[in-house]
Protein backbone atom coordinates (compact mmCIF):
# COMPACT_ATOMS: atom_id res chain seq x y z
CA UNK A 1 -41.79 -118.29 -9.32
CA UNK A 2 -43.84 -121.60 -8.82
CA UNK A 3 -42.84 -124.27 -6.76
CA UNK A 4 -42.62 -127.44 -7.07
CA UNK A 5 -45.23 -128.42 -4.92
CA UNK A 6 -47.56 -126.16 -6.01
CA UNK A 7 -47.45 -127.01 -9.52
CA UNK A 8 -47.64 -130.72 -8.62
CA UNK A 9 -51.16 -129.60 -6.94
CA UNK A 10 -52.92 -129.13 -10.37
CA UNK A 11 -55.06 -131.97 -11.79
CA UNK A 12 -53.82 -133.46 -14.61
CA UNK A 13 -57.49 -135.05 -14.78
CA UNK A 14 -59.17 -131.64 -14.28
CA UNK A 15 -56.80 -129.55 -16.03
CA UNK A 16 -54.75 -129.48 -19.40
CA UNK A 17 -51.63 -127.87 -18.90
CA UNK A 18 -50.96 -124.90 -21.88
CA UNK A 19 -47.76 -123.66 -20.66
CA UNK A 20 -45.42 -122.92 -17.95
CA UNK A 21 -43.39 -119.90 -17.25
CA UNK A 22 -41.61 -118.27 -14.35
CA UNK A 23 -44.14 -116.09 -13.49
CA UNK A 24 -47.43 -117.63 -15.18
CA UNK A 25 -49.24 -121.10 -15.54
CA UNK A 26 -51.70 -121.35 -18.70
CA UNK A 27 -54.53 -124.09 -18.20
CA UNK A 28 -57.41 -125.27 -20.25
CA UNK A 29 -60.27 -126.13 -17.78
CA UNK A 30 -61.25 -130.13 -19.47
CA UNK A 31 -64.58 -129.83 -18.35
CA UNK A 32 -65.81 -126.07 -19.58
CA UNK A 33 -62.49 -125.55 -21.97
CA UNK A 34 -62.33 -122.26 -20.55
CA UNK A 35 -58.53 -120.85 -20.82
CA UNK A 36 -57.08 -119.52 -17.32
CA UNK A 37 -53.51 -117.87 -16.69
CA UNK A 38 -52.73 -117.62 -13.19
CA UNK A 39 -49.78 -114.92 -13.02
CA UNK A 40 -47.55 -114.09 -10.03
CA UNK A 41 -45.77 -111.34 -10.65
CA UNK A 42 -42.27 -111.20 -9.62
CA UNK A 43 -41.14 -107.77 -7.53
CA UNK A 44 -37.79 -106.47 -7.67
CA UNK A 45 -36.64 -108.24 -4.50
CA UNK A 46 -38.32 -112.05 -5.78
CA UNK A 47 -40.72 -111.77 -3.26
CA UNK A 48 -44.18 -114.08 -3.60
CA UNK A 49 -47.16 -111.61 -4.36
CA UNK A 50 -50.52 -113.13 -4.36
CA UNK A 51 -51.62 -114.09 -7.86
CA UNK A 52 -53.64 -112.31 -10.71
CA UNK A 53 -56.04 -114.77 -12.26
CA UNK A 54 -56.83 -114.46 -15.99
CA UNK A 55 -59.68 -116.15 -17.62
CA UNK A 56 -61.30 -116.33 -21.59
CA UNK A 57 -64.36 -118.72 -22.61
CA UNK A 58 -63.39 -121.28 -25.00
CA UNK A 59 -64.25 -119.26 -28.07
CA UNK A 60 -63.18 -116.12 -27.27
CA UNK A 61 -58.93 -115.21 -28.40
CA UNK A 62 -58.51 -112.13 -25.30
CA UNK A 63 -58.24 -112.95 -22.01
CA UNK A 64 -59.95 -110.83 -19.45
CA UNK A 65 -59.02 -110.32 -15.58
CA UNK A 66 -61.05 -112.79 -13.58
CA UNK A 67 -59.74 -111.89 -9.66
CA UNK A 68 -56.98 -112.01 -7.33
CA UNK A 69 -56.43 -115.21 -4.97
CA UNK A 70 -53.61 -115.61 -2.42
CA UNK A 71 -52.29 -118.61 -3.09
CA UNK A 72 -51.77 -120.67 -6.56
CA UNK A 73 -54.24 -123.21 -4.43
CA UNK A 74 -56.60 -121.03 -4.04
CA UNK A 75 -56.65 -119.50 -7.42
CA UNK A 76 -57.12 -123.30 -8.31
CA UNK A 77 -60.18 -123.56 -6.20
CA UNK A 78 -61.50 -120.63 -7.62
CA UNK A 79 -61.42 -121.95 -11.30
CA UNK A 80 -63.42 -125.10 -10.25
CA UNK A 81 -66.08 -122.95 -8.64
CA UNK A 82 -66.09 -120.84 -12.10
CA UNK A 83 -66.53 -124.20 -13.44
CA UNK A 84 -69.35 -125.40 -11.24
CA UNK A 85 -71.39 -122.05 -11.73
CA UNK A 86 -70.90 -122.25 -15.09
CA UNK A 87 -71.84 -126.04 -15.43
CA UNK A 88 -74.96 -126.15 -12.94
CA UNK A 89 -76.36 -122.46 -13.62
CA UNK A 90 -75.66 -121.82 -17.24
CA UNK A 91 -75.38 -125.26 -18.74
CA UNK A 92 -77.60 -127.36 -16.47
CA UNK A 93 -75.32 -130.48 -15.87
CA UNK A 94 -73.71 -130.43 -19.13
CA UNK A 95 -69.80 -130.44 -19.38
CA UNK A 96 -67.31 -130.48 -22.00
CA UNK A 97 -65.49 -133.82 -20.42
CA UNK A 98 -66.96 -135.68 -23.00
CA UNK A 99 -65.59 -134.02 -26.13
CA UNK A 100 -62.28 -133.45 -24.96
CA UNK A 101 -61.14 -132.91 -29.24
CA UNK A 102 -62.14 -130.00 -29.11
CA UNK A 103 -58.83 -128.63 -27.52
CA UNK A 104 -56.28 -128.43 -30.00
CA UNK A 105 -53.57 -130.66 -29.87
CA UNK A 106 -50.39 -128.31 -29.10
CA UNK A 107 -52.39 -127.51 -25.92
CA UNK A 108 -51.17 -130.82 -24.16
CA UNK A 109 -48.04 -130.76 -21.80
């Protein structure tokens, strides 16, 4: 489960917010529109496991695993570094920010 506090740590700003479950928080990244699922998995005794992150490019429908992080913070923090790789390597400055109707609709929280 996901506290409070951490989920009050995600950028509304930087993030679009898909969906939240128990277990799993679905994000659209604003600025490469990149869809993430962080999932925590839940063990028989509700203890915290570190979280699985889950990652697709904007035009692809399956989701692939993208790594492991400790903390819902730091699977934050790795997102924006997938974002700044793939905005100053791959894309050479450019970002989505701009053209943020793209992302459908239903996608807002």
């Amino acid at each position: 489960m996901f506290t409070a506090q951490e989920l009050n740590r995600i950028n509304r700003k930087y993030f679009r917010v898909v969906d939240i479950e128990e277990d799993v928080v679905s994000l659209i990244s604003l600025n490469t529109l990149h869809g993430w699922h962080i999932y925590r998995p839940i063990t028989k005794y509700q203890e915290r496991t570190d979280c699985i992150i889950f990652h697709r490019h904007e035009n692809q429908t399956e989701f692939h695993k993208h790594g492991y992080a400790k903390t819902f913070n730091d699977a934050l923090c790795m997102i924006r570094q997938h974002d700044n790789f793939q905005i100053n390597k791959r894309w050479k400055g450019k970002s989505y920010k701009k053209d943020l109707k793209k992302l459908p609709k239903a996608a807002c929280v």
